[in-house]
Every structure is written in structure tokens, then in C-alpha cells.
Protein backbone atom coordinates (compact mmCIF):
# COMPACT_ATOMS: atom_id res chain seq x y z
CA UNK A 1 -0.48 5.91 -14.88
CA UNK A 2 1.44 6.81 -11.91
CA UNK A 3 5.39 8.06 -12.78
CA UNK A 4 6.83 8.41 -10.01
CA UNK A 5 4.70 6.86 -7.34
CA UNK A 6 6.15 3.60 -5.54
CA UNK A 7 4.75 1.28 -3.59
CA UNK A 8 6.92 0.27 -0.43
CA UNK A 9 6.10 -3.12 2.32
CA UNK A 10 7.52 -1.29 5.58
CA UNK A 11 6.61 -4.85 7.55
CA UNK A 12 4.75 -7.83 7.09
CA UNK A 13 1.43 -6.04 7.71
CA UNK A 14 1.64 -2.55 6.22
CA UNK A 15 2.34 -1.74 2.82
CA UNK A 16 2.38 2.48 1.87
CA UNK A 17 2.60 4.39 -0.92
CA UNK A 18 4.81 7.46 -2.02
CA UNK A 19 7.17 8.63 -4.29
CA UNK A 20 10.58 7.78 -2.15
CA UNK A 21 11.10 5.93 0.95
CA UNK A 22 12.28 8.13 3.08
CA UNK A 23 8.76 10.24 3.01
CA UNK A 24 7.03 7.30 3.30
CA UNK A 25 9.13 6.27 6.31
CA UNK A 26 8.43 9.62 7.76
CA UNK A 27 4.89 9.80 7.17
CA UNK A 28 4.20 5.79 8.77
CA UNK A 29 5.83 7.06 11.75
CA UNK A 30 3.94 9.57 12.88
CA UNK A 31 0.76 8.32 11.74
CA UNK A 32 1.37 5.31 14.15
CA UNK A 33 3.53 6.69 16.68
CA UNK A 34 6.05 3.51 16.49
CA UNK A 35 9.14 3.74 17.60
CA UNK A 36 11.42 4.14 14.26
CA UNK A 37 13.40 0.72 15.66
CA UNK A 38 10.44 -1.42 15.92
CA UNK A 39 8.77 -0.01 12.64
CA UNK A 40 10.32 -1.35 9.58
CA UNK A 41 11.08 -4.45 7.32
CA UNK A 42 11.07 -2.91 4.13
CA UNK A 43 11.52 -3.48 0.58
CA UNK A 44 10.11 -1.42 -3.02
CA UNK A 45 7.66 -3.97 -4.24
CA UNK A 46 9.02 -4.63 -7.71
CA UNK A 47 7.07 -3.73 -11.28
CA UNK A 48 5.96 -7.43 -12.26
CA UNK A 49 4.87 -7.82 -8.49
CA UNK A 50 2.29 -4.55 -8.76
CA UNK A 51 0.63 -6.66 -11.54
CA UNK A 52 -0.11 -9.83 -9.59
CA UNK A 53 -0.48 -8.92 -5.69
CA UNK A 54 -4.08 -8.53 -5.43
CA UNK A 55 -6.40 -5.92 -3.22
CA UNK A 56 -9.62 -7.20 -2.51
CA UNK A 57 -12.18 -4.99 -0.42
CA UNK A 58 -12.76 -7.85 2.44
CA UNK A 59 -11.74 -10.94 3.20
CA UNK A 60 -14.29 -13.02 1.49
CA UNK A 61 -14.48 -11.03 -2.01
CA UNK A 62 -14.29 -12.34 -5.21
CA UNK A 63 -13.46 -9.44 -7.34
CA UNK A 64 -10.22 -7.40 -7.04
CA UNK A 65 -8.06 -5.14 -8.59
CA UNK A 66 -3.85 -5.43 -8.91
CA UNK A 67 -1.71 -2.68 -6.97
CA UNK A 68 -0.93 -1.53 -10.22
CA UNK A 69 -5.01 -0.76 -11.14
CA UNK A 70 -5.26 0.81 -7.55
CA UNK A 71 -2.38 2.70 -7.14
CA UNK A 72 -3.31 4.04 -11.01
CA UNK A 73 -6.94 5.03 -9.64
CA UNK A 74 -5.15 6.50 -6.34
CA UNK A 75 -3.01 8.42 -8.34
CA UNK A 76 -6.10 9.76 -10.84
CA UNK A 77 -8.52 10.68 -7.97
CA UNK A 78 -5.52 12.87 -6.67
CA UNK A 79 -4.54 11.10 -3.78
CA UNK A 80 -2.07 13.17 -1.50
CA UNK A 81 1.25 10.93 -0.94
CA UNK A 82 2.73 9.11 0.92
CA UNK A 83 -0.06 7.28 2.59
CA UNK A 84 -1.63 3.98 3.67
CA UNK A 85 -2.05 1.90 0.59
CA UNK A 86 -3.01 -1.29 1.94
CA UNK A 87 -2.81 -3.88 4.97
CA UNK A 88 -2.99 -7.92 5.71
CA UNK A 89 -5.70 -8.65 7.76
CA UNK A 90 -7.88 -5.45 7.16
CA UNK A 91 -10.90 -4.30 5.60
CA UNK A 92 -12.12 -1.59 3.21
CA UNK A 93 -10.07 0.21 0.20
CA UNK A 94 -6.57 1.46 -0.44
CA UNK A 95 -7.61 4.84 -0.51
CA UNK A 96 -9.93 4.94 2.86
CA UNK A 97 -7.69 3.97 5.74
CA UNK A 98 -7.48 1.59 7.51
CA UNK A 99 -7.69 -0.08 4.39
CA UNK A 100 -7.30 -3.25 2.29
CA UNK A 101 -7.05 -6.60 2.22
CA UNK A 102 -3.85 -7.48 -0.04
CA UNK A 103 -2.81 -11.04 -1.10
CA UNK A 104 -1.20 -12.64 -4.04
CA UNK A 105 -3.33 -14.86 -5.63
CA UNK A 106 -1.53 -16.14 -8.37
């Protein structure tokens, strides 16, 4: 289970993972090369949210697995943080950028 490891929206597209935001902040901008202005809407996604916002490996999946599940298995297979943890509107896995579809299906 991951202790200290949050996970943080930093728009309406791009949600990242690390254990405060100001690394995570850090680490978004130079990965994208945004201007820090133009970058960020963010917010700590809260504890009951982790449980029902869902990550599904494409858009027309029918299995998933919570944020809470992935960032667990991120945090197990000894993911480096901060980094990408998952995207609206993309394809693949939280933990092979560009990565997943999220979406609360609840």
C-alpha cells in the first residue's frame, strides 16, 4: 500500500503521481515544457475518490482497476516518483506513458 504517495489532477487532462505537489509540479513541467502559467488546475484527489475513479487500458475496455489498485501496483513494481499516472483521452497503462484512460464510472 502506498504511504506517502498522492495522486494530484494538475488540469482537466493530466493527472500525476508523487509524494508532494510541489515535485510533481516540477517534474510535469519539464517533461512538457509548458509554461508554469498555462500548466495547472490542480487539486489532491481525495481517499474515497482513489477507490471509485476508474483506469481502464483503452477506451472501449471492460475491465479496470481503481487509482487506488494502480497506484498500489505502481508503488510495488518500484515506480520512480513523481510521474505520469494517467490521462483523459489516452491509451495504454499508468505506468507506461503516455498512459491511461481514467473515468469515474460510478
Amino acid at each position: 500500500m502506498p504511504h506517502n504517495v498522492k495522486v494530484f489532477r494538475l488540469n482537466p487532462l493530466d493527472w500525476w503521481a508523487g509524494y508532494d505537489l510541489a515535485s510533481v509540479r516540477s517534474a510535469y513541467l519539464v517533461e512538457t515544457g509548458l509554461a508554469k502559467k498555462e500548466a495547472f488546475d490542480e487539486q489532491e484527489l481525495p481517499q474515497d475518490a482513489m477507490n471509485t475513479m476508474r483506469i481502464y487500458p483503452n477506451p472501449y475496455a471492460k475491465e479496470s482497476s481503481t487509482f487506488q489498485e494502480e497506484l498500489t501496483r505502481m508503488v510495488n513494481e518500484g515506480q520512480e516518483f513523481p510521474c505520469y499516472f494517467a490521462g483523459r483521452y489516452t491509451a495504454g497503462s499508468a505506468s507506461s506513458h503516455p498512459a491511461a484512460t481514467m473515468e469515474d464510472r460510478t
